[in-house]
N, C-alpha and C. Protein backbone atom coordinates (compact mmCIF):
# COMPACT_ATOMS: atom_id res chain seq x y z
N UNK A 1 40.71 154.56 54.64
CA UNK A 1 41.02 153.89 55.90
C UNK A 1 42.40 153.26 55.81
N UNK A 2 42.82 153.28 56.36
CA UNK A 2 44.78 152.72 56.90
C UNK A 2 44.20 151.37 58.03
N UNK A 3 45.03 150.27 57.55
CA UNK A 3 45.21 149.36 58.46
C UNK A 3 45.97 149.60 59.78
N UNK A 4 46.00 149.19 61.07
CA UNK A 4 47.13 149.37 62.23
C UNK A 4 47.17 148.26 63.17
N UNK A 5 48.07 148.13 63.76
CA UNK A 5 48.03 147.35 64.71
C UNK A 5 48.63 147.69 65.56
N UNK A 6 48.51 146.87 66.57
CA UNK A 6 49.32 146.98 68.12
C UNK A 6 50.04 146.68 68.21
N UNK A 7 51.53 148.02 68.57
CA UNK A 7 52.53 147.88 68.75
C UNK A 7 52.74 147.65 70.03
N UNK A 8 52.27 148.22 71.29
CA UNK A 8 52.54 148.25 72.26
C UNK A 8 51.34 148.40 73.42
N UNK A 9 51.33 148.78 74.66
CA UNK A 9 50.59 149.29 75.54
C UNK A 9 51.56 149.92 76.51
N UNK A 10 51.51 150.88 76.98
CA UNK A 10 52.12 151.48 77.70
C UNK A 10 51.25 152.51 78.62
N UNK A 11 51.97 153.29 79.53
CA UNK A 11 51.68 154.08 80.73
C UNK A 11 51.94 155.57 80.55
N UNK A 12 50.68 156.65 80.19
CA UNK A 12 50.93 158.11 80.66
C UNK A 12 51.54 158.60 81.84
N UNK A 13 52.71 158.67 81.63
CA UNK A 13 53.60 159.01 83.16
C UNK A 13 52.61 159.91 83.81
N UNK A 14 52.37 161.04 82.56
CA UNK A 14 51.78 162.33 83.09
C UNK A 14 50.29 161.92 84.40
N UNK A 15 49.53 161.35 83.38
CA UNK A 15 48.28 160.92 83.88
C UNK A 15 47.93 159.84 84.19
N UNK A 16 49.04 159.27 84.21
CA UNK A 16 48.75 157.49 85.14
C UNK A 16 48.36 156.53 84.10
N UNK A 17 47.55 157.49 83.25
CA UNK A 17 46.52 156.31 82.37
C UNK A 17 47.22 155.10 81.22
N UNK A 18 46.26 154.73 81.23
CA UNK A 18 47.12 152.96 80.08
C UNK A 18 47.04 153.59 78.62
N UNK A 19 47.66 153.79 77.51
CA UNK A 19 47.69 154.02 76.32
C UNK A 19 48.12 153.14 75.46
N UNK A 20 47.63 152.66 74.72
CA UNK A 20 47.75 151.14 73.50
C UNK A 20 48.15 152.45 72.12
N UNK A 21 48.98 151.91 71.51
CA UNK A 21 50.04 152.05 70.64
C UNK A 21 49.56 151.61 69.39
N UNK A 22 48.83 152.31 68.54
CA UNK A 22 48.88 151.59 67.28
C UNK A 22 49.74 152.11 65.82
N UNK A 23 49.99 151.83 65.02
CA UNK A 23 50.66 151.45 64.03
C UNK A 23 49.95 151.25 62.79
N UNK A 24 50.49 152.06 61.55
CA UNK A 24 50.15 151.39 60.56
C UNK A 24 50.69 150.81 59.93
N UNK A 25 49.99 149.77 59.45
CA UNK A 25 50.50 148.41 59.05
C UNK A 25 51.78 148.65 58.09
N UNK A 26 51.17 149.59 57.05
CA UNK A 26 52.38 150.13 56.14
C UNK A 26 52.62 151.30 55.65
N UNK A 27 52.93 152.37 57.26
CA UNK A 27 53.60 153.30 57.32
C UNK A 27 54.20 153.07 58.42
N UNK A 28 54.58 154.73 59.21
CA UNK A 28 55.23 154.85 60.10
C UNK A 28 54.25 155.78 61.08
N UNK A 29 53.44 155.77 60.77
CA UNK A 29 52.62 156.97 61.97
C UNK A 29 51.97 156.02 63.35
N UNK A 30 52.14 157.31 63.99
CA UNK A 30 51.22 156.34 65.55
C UNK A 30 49.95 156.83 65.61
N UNK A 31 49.34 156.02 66.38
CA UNK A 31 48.35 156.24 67.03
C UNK A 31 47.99 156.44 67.99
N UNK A 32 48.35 156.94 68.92
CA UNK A 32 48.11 157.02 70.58
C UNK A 32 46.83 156.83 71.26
N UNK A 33 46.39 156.24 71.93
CA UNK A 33 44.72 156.04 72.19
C UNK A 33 44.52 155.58 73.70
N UNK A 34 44.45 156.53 74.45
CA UNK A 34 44.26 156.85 76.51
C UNK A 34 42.85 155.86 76.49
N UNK A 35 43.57 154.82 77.21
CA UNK A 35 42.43 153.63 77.60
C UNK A 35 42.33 153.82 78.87
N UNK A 36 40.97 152.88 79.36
CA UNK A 36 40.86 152.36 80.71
C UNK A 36 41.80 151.01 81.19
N UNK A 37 42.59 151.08 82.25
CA UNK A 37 43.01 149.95 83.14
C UNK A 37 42.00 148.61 82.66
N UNK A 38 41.57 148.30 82.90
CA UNK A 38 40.30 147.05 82.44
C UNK A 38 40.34 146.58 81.51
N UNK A 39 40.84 147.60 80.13
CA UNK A 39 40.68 147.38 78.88
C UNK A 39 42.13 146.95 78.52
N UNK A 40 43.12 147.56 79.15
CA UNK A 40 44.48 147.49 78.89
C UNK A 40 44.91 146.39 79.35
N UNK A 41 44.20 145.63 79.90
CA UNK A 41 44.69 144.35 80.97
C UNK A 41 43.75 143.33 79.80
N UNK A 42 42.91 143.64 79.31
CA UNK A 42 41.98 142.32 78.33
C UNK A 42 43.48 142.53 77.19
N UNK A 43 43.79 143.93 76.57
CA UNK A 43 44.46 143.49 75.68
C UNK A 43 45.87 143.16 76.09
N UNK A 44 46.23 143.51 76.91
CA UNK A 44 47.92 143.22 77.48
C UNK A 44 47.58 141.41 77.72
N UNK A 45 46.51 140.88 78.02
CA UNK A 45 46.54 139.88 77.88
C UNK A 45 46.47 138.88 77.14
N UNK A 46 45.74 139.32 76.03
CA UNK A 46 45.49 138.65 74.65
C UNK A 46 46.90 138.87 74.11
N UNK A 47 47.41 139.94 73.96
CA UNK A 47 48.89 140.11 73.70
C UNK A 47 49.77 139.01 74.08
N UNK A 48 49.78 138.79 75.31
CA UNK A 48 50.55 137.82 76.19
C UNK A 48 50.47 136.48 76.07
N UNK A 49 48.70 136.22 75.21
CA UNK A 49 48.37 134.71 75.38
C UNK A 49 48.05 134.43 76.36
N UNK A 50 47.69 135.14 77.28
CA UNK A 50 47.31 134.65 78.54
C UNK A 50 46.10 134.35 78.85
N UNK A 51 45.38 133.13 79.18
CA UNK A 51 43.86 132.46 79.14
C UNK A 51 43.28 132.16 80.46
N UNK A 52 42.65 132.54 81.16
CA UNK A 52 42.13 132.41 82.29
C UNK A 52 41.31 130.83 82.53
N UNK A 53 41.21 130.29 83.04
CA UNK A 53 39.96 129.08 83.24
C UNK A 53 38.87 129.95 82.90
N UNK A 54 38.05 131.09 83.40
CA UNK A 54 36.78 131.46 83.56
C UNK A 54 36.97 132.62 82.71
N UNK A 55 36.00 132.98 81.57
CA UNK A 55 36.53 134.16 80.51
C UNK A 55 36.33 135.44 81.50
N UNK A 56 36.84 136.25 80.97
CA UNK A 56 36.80 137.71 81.05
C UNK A 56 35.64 138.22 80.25
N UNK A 57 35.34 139.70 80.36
CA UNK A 57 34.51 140.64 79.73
C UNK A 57 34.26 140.25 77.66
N UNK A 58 35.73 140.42 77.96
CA UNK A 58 36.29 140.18 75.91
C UNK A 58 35.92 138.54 75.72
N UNK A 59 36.63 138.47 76.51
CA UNK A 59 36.44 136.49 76.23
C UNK A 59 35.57 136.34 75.88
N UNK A 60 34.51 136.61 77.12
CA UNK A 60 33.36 135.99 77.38
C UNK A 60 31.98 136.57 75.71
N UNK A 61 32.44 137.79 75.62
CA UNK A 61 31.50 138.68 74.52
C UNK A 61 32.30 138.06 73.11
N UNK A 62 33.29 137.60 72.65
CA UNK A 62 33.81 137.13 71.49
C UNK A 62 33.19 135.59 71.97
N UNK A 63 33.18 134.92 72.52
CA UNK A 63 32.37 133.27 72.89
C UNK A 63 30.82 133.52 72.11
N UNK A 64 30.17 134.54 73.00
CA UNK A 64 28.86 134.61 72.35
C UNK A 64 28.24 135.40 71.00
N UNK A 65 29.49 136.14 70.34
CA UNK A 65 29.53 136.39 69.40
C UNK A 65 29.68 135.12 68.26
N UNK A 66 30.50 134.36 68.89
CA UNK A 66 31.13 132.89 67.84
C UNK A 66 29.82 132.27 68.08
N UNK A 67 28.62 131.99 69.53
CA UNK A 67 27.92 131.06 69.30
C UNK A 67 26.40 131.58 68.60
N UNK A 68 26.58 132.18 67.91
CA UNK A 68 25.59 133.53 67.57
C UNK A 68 25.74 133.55 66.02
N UNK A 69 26.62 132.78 65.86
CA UNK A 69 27.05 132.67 64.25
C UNK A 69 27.94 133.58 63.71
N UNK A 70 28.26 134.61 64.14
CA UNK A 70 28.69 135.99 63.63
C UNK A 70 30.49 135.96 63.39
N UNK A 71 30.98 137.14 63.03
CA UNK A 71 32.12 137.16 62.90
C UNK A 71 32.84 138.35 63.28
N UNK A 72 33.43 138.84 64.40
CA UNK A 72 33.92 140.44 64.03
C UNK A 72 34.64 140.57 62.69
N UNK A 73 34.62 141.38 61.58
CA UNK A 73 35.48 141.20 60.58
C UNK A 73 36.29 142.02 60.41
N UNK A 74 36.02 143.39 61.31
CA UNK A 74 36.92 144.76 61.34
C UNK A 74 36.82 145.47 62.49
N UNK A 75 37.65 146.49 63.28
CA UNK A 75 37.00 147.46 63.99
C UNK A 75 37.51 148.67 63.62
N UNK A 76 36.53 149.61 63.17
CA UNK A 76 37.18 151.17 62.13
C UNK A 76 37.02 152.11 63.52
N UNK A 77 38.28 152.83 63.43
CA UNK A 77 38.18 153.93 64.23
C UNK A 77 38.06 154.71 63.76
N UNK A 78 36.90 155.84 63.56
CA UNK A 78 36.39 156.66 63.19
C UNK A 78 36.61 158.43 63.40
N UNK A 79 36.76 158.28 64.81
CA UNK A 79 36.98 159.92 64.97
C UNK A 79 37.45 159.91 66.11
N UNK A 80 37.59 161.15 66.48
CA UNK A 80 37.84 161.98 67.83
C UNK A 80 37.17 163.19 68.48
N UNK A 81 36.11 163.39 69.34
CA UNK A 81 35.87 164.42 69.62
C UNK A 81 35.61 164.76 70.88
N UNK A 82 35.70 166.21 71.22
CA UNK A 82 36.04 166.60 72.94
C UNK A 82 37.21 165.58 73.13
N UNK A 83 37.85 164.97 72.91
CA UNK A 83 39.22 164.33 73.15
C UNK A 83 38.45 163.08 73.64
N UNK A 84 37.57 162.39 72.89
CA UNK A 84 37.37 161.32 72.79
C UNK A 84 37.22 160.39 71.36
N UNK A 85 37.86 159.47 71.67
CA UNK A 85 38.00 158.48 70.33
C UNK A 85 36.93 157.75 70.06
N UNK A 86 36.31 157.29 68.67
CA UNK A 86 34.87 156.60 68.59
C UNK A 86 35.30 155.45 67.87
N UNK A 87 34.69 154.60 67.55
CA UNK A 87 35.01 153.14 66.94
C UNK A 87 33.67 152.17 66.66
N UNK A 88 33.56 151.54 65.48
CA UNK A 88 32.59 150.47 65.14
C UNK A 88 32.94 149.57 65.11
N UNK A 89 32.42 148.31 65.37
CA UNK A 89 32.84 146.94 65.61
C UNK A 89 31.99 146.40 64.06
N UNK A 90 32.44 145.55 63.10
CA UNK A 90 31.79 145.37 61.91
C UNK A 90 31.88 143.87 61.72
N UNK A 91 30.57 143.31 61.95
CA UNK A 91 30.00 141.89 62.32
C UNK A 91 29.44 141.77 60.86
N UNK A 92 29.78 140.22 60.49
CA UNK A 92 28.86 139.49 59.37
C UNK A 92 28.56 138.61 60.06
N UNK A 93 27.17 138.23 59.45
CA UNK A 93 26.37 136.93 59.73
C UNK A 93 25.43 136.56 58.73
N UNK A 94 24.79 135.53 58.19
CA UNK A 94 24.23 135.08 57.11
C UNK A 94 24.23 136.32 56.23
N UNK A 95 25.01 136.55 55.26
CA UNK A 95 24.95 137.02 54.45
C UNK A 95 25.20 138.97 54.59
N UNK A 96 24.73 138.99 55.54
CA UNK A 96 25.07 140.66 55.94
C UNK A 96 25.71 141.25 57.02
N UNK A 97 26.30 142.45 57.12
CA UNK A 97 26.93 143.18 58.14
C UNK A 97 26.44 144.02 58.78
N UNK A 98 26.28 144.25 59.89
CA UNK A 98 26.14 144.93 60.78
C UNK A 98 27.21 145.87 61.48
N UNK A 99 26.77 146.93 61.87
CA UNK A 99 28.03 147.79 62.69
C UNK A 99 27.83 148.27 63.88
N UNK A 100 28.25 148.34 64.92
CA UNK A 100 27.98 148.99 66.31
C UNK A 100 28.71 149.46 66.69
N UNK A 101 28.22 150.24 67.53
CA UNK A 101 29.10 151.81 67.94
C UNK A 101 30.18 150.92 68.93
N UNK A 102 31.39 151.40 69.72
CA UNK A 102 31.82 150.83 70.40
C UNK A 102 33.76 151.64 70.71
N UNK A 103 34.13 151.64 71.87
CA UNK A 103 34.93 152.53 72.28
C UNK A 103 35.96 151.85 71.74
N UNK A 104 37.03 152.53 71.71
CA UNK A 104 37.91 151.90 70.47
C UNK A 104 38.79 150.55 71.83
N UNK A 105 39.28 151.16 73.13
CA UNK A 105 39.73 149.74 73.56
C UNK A 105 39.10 148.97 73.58
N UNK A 106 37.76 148.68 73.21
CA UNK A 106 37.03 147.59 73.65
C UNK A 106 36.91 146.60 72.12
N UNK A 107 37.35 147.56 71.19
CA UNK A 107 37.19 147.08 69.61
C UNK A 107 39.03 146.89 69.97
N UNK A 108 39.70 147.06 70.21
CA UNK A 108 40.99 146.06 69.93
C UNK A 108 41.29 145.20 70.82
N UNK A 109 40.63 145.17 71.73
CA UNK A 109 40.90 144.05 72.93
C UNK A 109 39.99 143.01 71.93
N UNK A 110 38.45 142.35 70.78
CA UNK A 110 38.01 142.02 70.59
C UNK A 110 38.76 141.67 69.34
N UNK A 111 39.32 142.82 68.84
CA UNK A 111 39.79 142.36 67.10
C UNK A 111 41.24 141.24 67.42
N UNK A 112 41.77 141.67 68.53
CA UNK A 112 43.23 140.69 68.94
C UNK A 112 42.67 139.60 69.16
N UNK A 113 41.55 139.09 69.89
CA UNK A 113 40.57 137.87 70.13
C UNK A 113 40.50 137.16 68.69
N UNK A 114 39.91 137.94 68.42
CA UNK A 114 38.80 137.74 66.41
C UNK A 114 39.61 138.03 65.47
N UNK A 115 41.13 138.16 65.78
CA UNK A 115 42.60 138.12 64.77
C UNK A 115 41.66 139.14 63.73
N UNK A 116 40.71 140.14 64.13
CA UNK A 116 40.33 141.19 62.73
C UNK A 116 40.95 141.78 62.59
N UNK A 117 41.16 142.91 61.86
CA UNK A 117 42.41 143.82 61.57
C UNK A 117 41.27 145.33 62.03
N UNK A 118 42.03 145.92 62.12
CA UNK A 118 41.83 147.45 62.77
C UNK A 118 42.72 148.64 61.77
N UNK A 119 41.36 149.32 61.42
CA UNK A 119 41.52 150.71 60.54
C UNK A 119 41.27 151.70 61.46
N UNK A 120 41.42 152.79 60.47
CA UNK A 120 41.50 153.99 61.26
C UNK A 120 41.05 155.34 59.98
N UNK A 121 40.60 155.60 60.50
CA UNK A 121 39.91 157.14 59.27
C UNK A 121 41.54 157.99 58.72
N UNK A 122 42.01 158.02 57.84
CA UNK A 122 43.26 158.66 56.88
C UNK A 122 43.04 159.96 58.20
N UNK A 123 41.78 160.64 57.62
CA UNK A 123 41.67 162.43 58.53
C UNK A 123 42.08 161.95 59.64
N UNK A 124 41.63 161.28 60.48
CA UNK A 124 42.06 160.75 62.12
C UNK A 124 43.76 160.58 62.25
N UNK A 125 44.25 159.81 61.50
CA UNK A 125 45.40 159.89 61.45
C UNK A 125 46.24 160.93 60.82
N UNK A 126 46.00 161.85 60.10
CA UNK A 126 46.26 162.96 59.83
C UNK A 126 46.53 164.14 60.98
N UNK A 127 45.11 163.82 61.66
CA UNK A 127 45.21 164.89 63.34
C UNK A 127 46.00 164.24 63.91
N UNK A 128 45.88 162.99 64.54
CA UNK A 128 46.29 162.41 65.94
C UNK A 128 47.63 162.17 65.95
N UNK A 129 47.80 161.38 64.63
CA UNK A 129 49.05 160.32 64.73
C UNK A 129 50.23 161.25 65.18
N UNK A 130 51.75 160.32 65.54
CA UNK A 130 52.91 160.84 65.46
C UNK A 130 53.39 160.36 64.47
N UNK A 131 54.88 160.63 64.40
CA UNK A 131 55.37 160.07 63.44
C UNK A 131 56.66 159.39 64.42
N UNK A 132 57.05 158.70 63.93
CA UNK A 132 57.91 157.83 64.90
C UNK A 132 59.61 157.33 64.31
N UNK A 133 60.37 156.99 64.97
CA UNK A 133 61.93 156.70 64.54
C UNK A 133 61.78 155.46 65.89
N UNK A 134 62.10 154.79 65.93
CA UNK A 134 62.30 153.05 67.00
C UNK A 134 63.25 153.70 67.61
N UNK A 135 63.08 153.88 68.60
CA UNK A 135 64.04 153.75 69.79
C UNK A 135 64.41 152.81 71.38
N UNK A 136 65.43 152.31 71.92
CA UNK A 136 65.18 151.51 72.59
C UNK A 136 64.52 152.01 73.79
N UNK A 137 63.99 151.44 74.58
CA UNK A 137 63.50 151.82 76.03
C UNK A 137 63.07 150.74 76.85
N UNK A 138 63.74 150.09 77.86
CA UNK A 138 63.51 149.42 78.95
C UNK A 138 63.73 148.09 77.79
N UNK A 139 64.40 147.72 76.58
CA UNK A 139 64.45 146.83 75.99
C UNK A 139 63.70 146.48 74.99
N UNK A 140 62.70 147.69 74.77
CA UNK A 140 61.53 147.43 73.83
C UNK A 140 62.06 148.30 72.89
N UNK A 141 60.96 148.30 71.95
CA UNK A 141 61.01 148.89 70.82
C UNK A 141 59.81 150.33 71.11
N UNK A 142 60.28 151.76 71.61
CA UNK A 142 58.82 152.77 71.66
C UNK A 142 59.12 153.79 70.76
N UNK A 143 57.66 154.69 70.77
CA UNK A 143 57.55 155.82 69.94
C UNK A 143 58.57 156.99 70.56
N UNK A 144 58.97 157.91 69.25
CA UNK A 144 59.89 158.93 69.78
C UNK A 144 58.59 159.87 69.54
N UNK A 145 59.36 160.72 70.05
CA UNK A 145 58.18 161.89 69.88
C UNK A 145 58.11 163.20 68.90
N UNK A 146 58.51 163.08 67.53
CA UNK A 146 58.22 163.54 66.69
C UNK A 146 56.52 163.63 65.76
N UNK A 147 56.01 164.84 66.14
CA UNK A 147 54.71 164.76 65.58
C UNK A 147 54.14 164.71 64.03
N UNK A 148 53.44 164.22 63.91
CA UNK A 148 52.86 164.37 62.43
C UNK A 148 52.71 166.13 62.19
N UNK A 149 53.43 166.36 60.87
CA UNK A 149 52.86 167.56 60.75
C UNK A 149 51.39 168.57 60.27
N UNK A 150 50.86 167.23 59.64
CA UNK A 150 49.40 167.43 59.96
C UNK A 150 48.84 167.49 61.26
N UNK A 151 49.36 167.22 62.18
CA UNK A 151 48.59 167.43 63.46
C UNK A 151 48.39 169.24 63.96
N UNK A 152 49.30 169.71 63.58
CA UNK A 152 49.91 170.95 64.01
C UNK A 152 48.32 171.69 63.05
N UNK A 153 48.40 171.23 61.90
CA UNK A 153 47.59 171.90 61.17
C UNK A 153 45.46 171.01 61.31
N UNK A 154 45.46 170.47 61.85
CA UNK A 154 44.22 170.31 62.59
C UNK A 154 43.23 171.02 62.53
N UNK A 155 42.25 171.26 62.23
CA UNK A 155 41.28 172.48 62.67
C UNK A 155 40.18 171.31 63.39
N UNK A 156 40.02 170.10 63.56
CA UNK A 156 38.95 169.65 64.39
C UNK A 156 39.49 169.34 65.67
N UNK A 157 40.91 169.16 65.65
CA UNK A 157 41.27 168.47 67.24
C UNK A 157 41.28 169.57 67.86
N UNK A 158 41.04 169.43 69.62
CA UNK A 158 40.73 170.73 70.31
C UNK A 158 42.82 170.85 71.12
N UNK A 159 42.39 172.28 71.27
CA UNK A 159 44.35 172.60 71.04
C UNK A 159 44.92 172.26 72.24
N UNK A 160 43.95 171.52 73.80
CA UNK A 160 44.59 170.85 74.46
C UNK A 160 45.39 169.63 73.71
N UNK A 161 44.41 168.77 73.29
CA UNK A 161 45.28 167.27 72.97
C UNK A 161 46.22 167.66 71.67
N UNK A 162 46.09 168.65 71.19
CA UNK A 162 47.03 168.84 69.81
C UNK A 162 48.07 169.16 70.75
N UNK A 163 48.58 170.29 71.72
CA UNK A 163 50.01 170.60 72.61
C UNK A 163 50.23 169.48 72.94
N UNK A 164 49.27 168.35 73.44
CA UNK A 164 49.67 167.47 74.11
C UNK A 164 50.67 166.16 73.23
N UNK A 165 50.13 165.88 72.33
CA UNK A 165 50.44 164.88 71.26
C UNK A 165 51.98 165.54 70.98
N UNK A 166 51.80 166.68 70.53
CA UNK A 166 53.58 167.69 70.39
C UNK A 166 54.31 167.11 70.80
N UNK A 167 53.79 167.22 72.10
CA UNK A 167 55.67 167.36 73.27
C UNK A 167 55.66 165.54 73.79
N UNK A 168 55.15 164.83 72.65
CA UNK A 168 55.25 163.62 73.22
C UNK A 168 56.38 163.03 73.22
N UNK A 169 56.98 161.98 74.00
CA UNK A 169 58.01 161.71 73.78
C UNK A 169 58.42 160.33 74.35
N UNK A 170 59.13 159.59 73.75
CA UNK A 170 59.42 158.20 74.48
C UNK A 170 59.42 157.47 76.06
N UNK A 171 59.97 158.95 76.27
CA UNK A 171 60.10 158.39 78.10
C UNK A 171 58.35 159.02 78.80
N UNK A 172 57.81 159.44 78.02
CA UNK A 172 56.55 160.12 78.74
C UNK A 172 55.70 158.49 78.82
N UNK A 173 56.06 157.35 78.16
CA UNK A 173 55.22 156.32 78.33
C UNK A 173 56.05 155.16 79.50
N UNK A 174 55.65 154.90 80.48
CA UNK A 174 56.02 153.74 81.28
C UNK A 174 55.51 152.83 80.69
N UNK A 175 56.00 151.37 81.39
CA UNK A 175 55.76 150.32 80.59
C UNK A 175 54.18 149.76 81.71
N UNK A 176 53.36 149.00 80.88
CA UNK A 176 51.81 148.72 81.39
C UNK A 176 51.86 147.46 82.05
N UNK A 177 51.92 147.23 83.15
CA UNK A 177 51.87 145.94 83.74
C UNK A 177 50.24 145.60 84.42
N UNK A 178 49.56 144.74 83.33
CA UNK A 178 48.40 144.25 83.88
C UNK A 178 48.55 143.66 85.33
């Protein structure tokens, strides 16, 4: 497992959709991961620091996680299949851990809450990731679009999202305004 974090959130020009940016902690590969709007707005906000009077979805489920005794201590992203991403949320409480299934935005909108750190399966990042050079864009820091060359060589990812991941490229992400 590889540590990552969130570099960014950004916008599929192509497909409208919100995509959160992850990173490993100590490499250079990406992670690309097509969220829901809902989810991209819990983490664009935790990002931001931004606290509502009345919690949100995340808020509100990390509150009753804390009054429950528990701890998130990790969230592992596990796989990908049919071009969907899977993820466990990994809770201690008196003495033991527990794991639950759980979609991966909903495990980093919770781990940014619960300051846990977020892995990712080596093979997963082997298929998915890019590989990246910093370039500027709109003042930020985004991914270029140079692919991992393990991706190319894949035999589990299906060969839509493998073309797709290819031709990725810096300007294909708008910036995500919750």
């Amino acid at each position: 497992m590889q540590e990552l974090r969130v570099t960014s959130l950004g916008v599929d020009k192509t497909a409208g959709t919100p995509v959160v940016i992850l990173k490993e902690k100590d490499g250079e590969r990406l992670l690309p991961i097509w969220i829901g709007p809902g989810e991209a707005s819990a983490i664009a906000m935790e990002m931001a620091g931004i606290h509502l009077a009345r919690p949100l979805t995340h808020d509100l489920f990390s509150a009753v996680v804390h009054a429950l005794g528990a701890e998130l201590v990790r969230v592992l992203i596990t796989k990908v299949v049919d071009n969907t991403y899977f993820a466990s949320l990994v809770f201690h409480r008196d003495g033991e851990y527990v794991s639950i299934d759980s979609r991966p935005s909903d495990g980093v909108a919770l781990a940014l809450r619960a300051k846990a750190p977020i892995y990712a399966d080596e093979t997963l990042l082997e298929m998915s990731s890019i590989e990246v050079e910093e370039a500027s864009f709109d003042g930020e820091a985004m991914p270029s679009s140079l692919v991992d060359d393990a991706l190319a060589e894949a035999k589990t990812l299906e060969e839509p999202l493998r073309d797709y991941l290819k031709n990725l490229r810096p300007e294909d992400f708008g910036r995500f305004e919750p």
